[in-house]
N, C-alpha and C. Protein backbone atom coordinates (compact mmCIF):
# COMPACT_ATOMS: atom_id res chain seq x y z
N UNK A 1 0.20 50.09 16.15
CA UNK A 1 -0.36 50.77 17.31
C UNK A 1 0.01 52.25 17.31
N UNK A 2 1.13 52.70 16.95
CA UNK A 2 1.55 54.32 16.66
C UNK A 2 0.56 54.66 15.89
N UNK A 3 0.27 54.31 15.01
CA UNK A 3 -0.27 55.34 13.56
C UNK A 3 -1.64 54.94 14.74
N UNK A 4 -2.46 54.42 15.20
CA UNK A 4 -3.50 54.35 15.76
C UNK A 4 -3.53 55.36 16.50
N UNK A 5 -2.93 55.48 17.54
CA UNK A 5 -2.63 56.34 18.11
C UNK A 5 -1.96 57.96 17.81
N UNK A 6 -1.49 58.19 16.56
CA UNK A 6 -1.20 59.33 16.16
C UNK A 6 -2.78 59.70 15.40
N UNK A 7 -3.28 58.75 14.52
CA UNK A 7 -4.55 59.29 14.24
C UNK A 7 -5.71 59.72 15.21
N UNK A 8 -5.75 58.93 16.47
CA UNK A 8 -6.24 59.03 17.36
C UNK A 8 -6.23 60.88 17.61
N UNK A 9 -4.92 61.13 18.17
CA UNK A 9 -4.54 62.22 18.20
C UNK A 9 -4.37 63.26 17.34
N UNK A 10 -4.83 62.93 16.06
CA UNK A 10 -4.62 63.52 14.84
C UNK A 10 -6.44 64.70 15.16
N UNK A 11 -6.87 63.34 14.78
CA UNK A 11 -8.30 63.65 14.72
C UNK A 11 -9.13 64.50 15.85
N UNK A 12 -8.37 63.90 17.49
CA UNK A 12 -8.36 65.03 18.44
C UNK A 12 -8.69 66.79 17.93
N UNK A 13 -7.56 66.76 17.53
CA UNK A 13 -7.17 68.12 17.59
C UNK A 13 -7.71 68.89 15.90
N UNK A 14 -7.98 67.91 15.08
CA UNK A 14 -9.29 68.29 14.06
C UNK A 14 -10.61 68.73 14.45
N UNK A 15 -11.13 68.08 15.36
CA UNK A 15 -12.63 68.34 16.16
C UNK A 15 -12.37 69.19 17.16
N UNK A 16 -11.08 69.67 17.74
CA UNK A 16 -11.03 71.02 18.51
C UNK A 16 -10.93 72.17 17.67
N UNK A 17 -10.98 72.03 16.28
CA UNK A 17 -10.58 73.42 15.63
C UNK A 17 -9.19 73.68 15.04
N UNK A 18 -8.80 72.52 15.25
CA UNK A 18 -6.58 73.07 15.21
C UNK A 18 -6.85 73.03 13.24
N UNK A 19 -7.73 74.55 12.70
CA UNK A 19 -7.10 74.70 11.39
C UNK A 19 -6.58 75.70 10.90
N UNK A 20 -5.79 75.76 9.32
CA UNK A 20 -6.08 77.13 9.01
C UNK A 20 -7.02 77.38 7.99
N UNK A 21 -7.00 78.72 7.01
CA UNK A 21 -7.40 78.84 6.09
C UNK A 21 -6.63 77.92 4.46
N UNK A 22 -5.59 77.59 4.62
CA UNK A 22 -5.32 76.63 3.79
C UNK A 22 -5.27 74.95 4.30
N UNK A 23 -5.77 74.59 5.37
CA UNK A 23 -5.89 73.00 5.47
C UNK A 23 -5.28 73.00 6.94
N UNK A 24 -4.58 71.98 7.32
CA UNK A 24 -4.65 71.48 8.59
C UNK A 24 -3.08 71.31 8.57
N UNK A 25 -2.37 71.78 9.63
CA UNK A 25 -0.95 72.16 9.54
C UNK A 25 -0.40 71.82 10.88
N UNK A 26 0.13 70.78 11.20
CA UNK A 26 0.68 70.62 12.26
C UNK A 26 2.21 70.24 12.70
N UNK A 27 2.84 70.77 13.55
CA UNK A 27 3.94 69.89 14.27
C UNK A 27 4.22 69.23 15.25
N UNK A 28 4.30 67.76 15.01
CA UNK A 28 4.48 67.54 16.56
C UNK A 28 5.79 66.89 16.78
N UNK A 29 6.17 67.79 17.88
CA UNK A 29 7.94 67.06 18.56
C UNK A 29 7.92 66.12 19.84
N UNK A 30 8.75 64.89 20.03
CA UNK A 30 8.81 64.53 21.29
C UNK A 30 9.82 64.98 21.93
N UNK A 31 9.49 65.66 23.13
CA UNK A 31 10.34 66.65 23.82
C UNK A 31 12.22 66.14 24.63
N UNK A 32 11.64 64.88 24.75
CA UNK A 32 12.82 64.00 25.15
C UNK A 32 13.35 63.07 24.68
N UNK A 33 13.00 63.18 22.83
CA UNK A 33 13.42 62.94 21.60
C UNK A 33 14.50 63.57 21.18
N UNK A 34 14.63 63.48 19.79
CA UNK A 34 15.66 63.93 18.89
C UNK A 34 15.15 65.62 18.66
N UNK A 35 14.04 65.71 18.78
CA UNK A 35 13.76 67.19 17.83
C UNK A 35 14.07 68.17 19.03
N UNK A 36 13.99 67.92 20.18
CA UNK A 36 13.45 68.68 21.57
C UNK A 36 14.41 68.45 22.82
N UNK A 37 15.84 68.56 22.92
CA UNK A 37 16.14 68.19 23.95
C UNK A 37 16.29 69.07 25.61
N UNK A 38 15.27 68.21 26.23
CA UNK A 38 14.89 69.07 27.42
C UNK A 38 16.19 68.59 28.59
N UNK A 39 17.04 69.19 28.62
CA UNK A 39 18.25 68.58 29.61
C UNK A 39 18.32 69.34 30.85
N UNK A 40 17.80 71.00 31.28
CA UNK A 40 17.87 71.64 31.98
C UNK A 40 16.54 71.68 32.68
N UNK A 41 15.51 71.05 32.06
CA UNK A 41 14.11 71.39 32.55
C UNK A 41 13.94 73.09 31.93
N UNK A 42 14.25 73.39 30.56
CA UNK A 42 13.84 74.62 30.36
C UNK A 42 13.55 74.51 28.95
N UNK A 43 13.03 75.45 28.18
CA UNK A 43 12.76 75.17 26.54
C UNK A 43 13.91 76.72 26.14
N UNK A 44 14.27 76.52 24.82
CA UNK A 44 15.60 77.50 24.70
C UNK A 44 14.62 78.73 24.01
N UNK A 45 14.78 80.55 24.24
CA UNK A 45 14.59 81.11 23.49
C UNK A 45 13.78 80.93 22.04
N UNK A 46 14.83 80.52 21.72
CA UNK A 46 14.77 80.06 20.07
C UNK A 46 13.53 78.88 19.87
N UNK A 47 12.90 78.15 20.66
CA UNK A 47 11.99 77.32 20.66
C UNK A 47 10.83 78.38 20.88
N UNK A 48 10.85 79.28 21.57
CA UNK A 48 9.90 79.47 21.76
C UNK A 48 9.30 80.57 20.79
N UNK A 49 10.49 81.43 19.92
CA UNK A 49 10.31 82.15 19.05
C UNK A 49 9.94 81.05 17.57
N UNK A 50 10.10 80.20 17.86
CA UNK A 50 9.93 78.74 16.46
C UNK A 50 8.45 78.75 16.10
N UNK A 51 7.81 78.58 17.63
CA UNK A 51 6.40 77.94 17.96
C UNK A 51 5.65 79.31 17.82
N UNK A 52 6.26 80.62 17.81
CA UNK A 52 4.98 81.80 17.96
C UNK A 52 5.21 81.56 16.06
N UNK A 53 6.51 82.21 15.68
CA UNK A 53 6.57 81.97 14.37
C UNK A 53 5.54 80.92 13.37
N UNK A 54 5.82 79.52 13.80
CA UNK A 54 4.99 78.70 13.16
C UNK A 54 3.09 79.09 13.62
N UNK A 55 3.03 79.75 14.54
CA UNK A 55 0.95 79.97 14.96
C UNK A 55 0.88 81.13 14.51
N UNK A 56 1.85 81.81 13.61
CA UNK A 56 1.42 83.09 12.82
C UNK A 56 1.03 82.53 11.22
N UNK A 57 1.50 81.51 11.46
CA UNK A 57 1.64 80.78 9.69
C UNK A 57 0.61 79.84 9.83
N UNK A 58 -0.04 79.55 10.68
CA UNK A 58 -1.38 78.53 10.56
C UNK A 58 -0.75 77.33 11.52
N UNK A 59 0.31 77.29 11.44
CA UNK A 59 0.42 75.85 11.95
C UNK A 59 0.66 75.21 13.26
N UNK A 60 -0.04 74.52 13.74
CA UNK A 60 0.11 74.11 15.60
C UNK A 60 1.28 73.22 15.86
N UNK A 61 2.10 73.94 16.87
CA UNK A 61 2.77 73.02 17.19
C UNK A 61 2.16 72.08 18.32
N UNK A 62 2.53 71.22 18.47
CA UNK A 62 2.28 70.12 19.77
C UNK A 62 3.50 69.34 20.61
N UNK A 63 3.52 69.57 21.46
CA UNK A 63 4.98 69.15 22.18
C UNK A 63 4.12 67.84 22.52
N UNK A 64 4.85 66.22 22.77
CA UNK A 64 4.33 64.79 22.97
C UNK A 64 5.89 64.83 24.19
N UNK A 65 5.15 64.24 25.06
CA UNK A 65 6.00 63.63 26.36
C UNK A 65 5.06 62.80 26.81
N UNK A 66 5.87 62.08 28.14
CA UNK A 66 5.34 61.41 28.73
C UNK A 66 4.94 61.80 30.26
N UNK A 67 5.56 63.38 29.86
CA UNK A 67 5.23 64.45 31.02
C UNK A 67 3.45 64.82 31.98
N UNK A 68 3.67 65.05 32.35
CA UNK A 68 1.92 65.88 32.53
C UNK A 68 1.87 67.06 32.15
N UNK A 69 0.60 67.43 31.64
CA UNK A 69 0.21 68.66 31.58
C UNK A 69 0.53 69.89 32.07
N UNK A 70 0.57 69.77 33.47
CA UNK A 70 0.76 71.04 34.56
C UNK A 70 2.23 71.43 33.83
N UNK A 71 3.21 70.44 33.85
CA UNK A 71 4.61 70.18 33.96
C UNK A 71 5.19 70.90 32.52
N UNK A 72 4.00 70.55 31.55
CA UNK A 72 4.51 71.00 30.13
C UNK A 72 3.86 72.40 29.72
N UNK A 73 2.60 72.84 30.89
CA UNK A 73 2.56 74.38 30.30
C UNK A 73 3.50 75.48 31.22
N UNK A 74 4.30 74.80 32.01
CA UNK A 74 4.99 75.36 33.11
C UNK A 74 6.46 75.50 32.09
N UNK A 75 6.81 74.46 32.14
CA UNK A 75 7.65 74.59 30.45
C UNK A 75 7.72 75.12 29.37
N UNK A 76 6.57 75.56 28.76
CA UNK A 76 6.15 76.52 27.80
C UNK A 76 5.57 77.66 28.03
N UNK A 77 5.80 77.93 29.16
CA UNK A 77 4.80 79.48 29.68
C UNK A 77 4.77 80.19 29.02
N UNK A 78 5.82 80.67 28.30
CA UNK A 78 5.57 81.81 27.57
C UNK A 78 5.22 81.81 25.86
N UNK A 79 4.57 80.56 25.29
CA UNK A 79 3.45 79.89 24.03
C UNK A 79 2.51 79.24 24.86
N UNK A 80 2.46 78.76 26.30
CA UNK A 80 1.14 77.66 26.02
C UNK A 80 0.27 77.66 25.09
N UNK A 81 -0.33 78.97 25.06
CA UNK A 81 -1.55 78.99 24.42
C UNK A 81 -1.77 78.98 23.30
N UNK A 82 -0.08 79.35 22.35
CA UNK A 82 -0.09 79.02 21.11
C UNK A 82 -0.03 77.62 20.83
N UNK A 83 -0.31 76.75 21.23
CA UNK A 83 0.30 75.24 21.18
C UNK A 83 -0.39 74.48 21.43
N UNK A 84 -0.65 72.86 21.34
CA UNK A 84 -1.38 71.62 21.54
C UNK A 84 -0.21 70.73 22.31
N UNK A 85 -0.65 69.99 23.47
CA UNK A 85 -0.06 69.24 24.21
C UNK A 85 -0.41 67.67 24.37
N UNK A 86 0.57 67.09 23.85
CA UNK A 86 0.09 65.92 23.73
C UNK A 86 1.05 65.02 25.03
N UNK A 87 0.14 64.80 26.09
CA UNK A 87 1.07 64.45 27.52
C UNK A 87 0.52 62.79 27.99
N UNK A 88 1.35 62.22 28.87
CA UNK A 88 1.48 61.29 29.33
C UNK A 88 1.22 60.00 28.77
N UNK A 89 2.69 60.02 27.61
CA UNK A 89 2.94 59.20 26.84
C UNK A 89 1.56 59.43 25.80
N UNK A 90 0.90 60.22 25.63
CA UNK A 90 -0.34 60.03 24.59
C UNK A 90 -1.75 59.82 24.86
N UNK A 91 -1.17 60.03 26.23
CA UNK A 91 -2.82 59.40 26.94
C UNK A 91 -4.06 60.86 26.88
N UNK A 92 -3.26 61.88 27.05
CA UNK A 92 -4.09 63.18 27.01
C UNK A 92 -3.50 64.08 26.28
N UNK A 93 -5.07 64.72 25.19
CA UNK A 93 -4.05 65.56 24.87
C UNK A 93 -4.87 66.84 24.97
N UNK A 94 -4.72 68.07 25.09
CA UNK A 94 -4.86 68.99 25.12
C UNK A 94 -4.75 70.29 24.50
N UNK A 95 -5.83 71.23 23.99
CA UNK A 95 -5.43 72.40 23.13
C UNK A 95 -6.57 73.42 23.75
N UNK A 96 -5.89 74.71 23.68
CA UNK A 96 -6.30 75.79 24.13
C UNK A 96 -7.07 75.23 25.69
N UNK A 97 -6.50 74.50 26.34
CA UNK A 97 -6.25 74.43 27.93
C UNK A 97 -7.35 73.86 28.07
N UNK A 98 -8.05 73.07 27.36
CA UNK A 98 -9.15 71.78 27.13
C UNK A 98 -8.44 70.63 26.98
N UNK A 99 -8.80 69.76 27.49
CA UNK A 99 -8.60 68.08 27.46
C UNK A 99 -9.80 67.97 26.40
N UNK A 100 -8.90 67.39 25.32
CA UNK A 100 -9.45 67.04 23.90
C UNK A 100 -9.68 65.71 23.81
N UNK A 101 -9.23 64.87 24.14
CA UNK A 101 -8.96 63.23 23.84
C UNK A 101 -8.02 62.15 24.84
N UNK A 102 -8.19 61.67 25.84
CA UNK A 102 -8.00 61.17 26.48
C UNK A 102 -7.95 59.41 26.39
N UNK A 103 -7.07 58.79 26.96
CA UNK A 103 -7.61 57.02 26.79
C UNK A 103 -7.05 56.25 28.72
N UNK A 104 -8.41 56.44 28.82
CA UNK A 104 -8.81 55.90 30.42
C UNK A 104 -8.21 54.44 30.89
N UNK A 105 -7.69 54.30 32.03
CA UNK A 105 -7.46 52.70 32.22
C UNK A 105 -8.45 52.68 33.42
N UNK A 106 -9.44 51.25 33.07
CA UNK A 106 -10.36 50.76 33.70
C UNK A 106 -9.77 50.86 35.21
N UNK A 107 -10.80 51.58 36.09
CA UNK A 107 -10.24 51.35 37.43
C UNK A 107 -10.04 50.11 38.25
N UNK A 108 -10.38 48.98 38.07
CA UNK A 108 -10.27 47.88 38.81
C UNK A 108 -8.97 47.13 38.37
N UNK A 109 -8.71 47.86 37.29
CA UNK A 109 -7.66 47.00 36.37
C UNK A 109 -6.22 48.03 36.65
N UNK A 110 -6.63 49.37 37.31
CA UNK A 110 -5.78 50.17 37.40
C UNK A 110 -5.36 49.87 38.57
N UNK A 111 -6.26 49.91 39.63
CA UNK A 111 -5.69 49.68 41.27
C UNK A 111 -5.47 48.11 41.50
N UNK A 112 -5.08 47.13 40.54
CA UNK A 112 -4.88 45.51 40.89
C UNK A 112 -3.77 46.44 40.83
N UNK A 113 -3.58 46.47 39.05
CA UNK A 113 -2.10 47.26 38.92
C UNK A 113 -0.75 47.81 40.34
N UNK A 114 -1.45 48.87 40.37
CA UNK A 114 -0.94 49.43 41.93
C UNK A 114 -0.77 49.50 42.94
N UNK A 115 -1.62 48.32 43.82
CA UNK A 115 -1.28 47.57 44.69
C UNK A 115 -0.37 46.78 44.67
N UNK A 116 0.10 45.77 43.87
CA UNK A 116 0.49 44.95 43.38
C UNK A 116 1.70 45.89 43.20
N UNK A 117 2.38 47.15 42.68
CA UNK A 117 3.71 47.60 42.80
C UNK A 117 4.00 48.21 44.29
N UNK A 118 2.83 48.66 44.55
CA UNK A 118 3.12 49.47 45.94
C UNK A 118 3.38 48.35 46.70
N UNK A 119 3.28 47.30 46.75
CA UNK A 119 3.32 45.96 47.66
C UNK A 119 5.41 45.80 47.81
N UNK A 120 5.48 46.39 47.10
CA UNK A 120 7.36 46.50 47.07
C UNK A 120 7.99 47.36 47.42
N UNK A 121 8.36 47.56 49.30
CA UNK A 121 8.70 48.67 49.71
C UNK A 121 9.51 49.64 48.87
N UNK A 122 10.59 49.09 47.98
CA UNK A 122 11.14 49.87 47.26
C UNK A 122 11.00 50.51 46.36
N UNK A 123 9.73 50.17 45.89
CA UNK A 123 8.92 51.44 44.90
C UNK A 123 8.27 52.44 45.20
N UNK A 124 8.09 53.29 44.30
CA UNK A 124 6.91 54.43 44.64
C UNK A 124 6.35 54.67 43.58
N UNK A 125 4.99 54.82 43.60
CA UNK A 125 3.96 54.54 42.60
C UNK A 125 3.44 55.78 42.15
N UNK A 126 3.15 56.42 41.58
CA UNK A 126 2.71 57.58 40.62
C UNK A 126 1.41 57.49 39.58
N UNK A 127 0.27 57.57 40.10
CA UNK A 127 -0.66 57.59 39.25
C UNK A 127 -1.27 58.59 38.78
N UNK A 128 -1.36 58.56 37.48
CA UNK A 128 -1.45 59.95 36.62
C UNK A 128 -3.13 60.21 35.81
N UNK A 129 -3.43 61.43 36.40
CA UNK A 129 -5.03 61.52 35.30
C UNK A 129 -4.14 62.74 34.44
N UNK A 130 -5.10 63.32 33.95
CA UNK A 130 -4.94 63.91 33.28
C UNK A 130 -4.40 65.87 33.33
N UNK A 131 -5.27 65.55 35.05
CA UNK A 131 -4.83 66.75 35.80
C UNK A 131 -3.97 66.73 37.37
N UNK A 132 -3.80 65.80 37.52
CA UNK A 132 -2.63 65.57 38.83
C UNK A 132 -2.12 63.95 38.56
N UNK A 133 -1.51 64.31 39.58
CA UNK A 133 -0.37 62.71 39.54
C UNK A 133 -0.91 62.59 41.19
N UNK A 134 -1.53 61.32 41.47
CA UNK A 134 -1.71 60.97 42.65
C UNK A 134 -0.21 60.05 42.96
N UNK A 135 -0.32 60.31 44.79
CA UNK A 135 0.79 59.43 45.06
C UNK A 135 0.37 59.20 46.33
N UNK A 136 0.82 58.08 46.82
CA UNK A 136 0.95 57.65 48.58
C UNK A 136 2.49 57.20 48.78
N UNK A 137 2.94 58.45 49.01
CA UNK A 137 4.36 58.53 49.22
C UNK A 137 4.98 57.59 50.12
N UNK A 138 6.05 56.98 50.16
CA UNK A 138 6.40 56.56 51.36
C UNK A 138 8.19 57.11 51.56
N UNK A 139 8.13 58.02 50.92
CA UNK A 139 9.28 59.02 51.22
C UNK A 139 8.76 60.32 50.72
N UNK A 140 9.29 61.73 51.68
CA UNK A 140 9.26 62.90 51.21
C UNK A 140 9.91 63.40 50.05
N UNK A 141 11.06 62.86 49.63
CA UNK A 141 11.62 63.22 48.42
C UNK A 141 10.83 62.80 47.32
N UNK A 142 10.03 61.44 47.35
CA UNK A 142 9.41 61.16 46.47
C UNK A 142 8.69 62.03 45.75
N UNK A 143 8.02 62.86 46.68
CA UNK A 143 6.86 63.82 46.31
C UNK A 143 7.66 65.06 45.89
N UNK A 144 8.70 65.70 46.50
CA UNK A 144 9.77 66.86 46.20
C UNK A 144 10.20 66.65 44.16
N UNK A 145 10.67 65.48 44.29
CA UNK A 145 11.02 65.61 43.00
C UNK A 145 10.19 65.59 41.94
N UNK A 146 8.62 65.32 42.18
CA UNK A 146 7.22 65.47 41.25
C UNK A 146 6.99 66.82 41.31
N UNK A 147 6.91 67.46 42.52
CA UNK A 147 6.67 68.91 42.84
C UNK A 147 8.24 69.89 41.84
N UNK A 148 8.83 69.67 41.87
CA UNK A 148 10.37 70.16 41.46
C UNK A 148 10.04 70.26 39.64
N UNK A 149 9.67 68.94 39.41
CA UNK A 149 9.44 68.77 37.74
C UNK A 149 8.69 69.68 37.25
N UNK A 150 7.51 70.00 38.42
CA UNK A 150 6.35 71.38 37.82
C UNK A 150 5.22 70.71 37.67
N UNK A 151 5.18 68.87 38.13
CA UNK A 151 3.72 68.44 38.38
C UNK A 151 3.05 68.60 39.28
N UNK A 152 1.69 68.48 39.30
CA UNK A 152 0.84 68.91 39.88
C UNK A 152 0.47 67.58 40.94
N UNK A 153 0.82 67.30 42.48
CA UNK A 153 0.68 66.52 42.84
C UNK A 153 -0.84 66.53 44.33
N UNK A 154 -1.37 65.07 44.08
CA UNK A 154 -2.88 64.84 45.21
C UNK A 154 -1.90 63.91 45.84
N UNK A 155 -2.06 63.90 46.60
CA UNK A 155 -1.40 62.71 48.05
C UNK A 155 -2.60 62.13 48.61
N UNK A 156 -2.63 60.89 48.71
CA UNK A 156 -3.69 60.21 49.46
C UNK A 156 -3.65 59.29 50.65
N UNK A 157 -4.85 59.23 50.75
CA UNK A 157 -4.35 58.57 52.22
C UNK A 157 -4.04 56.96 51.71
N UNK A 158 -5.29 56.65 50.74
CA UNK A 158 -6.04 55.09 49.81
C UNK A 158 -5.95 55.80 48.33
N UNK A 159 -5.59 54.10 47.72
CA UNK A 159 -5.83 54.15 46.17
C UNK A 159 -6.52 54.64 46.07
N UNK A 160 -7.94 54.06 46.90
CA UNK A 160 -9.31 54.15 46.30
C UNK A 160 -9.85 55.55 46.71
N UNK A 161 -9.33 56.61 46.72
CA UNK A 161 -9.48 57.78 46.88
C UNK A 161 -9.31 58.42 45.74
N UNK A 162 -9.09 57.99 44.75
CA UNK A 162 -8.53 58.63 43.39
C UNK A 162 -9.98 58.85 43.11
N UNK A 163 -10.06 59.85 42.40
CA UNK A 163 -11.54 60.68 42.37
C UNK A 163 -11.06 61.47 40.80
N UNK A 164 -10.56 61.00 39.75
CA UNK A 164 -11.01 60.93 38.59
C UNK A 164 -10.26 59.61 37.94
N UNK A 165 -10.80 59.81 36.59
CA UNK A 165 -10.33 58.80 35.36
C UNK A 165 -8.86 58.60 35.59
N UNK A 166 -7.92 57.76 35.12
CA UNK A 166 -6.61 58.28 35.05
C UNK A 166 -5.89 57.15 33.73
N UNK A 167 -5.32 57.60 33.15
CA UNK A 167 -4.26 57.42 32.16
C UNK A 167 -2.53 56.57 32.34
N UNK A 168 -2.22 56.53 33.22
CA UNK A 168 -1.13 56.42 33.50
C UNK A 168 -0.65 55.61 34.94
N UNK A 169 0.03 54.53 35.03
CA UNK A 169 0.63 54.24 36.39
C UNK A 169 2.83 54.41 36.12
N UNK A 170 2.85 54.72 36.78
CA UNK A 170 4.30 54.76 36.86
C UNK A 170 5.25 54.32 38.15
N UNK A 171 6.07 53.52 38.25
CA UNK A 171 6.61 53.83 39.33
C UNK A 171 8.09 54.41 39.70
N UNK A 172 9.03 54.27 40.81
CA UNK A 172 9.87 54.59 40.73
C UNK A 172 10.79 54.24 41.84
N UNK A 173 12.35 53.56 41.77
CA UNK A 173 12.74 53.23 42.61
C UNK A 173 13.94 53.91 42.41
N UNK A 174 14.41 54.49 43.89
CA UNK A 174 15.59 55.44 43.93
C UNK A 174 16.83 54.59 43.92
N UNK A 175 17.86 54.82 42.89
CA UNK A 175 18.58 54.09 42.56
C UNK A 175 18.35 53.66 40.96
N UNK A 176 17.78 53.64 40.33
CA UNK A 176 17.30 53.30 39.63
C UNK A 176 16.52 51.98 39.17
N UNK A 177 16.76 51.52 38.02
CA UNK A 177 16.39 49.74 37.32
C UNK A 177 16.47 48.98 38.68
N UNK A 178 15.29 48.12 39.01
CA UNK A 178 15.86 47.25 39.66
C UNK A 178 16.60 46.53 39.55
N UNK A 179 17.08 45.85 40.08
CA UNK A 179 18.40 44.88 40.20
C UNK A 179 17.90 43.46 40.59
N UNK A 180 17.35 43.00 41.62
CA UNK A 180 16.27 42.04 41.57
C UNK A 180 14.91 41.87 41.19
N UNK A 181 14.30 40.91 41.16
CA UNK A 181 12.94 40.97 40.96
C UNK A 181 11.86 41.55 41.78
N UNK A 182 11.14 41.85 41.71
CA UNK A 182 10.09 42.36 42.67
C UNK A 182 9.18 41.41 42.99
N UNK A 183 8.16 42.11 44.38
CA UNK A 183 7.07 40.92 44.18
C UNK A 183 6.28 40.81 43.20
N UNK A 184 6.53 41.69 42.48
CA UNK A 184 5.31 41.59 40.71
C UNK A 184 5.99 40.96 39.71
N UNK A 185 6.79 40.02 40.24
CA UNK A 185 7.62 39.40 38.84
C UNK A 185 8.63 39.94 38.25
N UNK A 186 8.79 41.67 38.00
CA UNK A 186 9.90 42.10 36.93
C UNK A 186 10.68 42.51 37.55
């Protein structure tokens, strides 16, 4: 399923143009991996002199998180534009501030999904397109610490208000791992 998905994303960013004059040159790091460690919410100097360095030499870098978009050119402000973004876990990816390749979850199959977690007062649910993270908060911090990260957040009143495609459900319970089961089984 990786290599599917890296070709997936490979090929993305082939049909956007990501070449040089000697062939097709890329890097891609996961940011909250081994190559990239993001511990401050900041990228170091030296990363960012890496990434102009490497787009003088032909070659694209691509930062992969499971971040959003908003969150990762807010992070890279000063290369976005030298760079390809491959965000939310792989679901979108993006170059020169185009959504290149995307992989949609069926909406009926998305909002069973999310009902079904939101049904557990102690969660909070996070649904992600490609350009905001919807939420129906049921705490203010909830939304503070999406806003804080540098995502781009829609608040709704209803699921069924979500008014694009989306990629991603997440949730989140303060405290962390649950400890018991939920009403969704895990």
């Amino acid at each position: 399923m990786k290599n599917i998905k890296f070709l997936t994303i490979f090929f993305a960013l082939l049909l956007a143009g990501c070449t040089n004059i000697d062939g097709i040159l890329y890097s891609v790091d996961d940011l909250n991996g081994s190559q990239i460690a993001i511990l401050d919410n900041s990228v170091s100097e030296e990363m960012f002199e890496m990434i102009r360095e490497m787009k003088q030499k032909g070659i694209i870098f691509a930062a992969a998180s499971g971040r959003q978009y908003h969150n990762l050119k807010k992070l890279f402000a000063p290369v976005w534009e030298d760079m390809a973004f491959i965000c939310e876990n792989g679901a979108a990816v993006f170059y020169e501030d185009q959504l290149i390749a995307e992989q949609v979850v069926p909406k009926e199959e998305l909002l069973d999904l999310v009902y079904m977690i939101d049904a557990d007062e102690r969660t909070e649910v996070a649904l992600s397109s490609p350009t905001t993270t919807y939420v129906r908060p049921k705490t203010k911090e909830f939304v503070q610490q999406l806003v804080d990260l540098g995502n781009h957040v829609t608040i709704l009143e209803e699921w069924d208000d979500v008014t694009e495609p989306c990629v991603k459900v997440a949730w989140y319970e303060k405290g962390g791992v649950l400890t018991e089961p939920t009403a969704f089984g895990i």
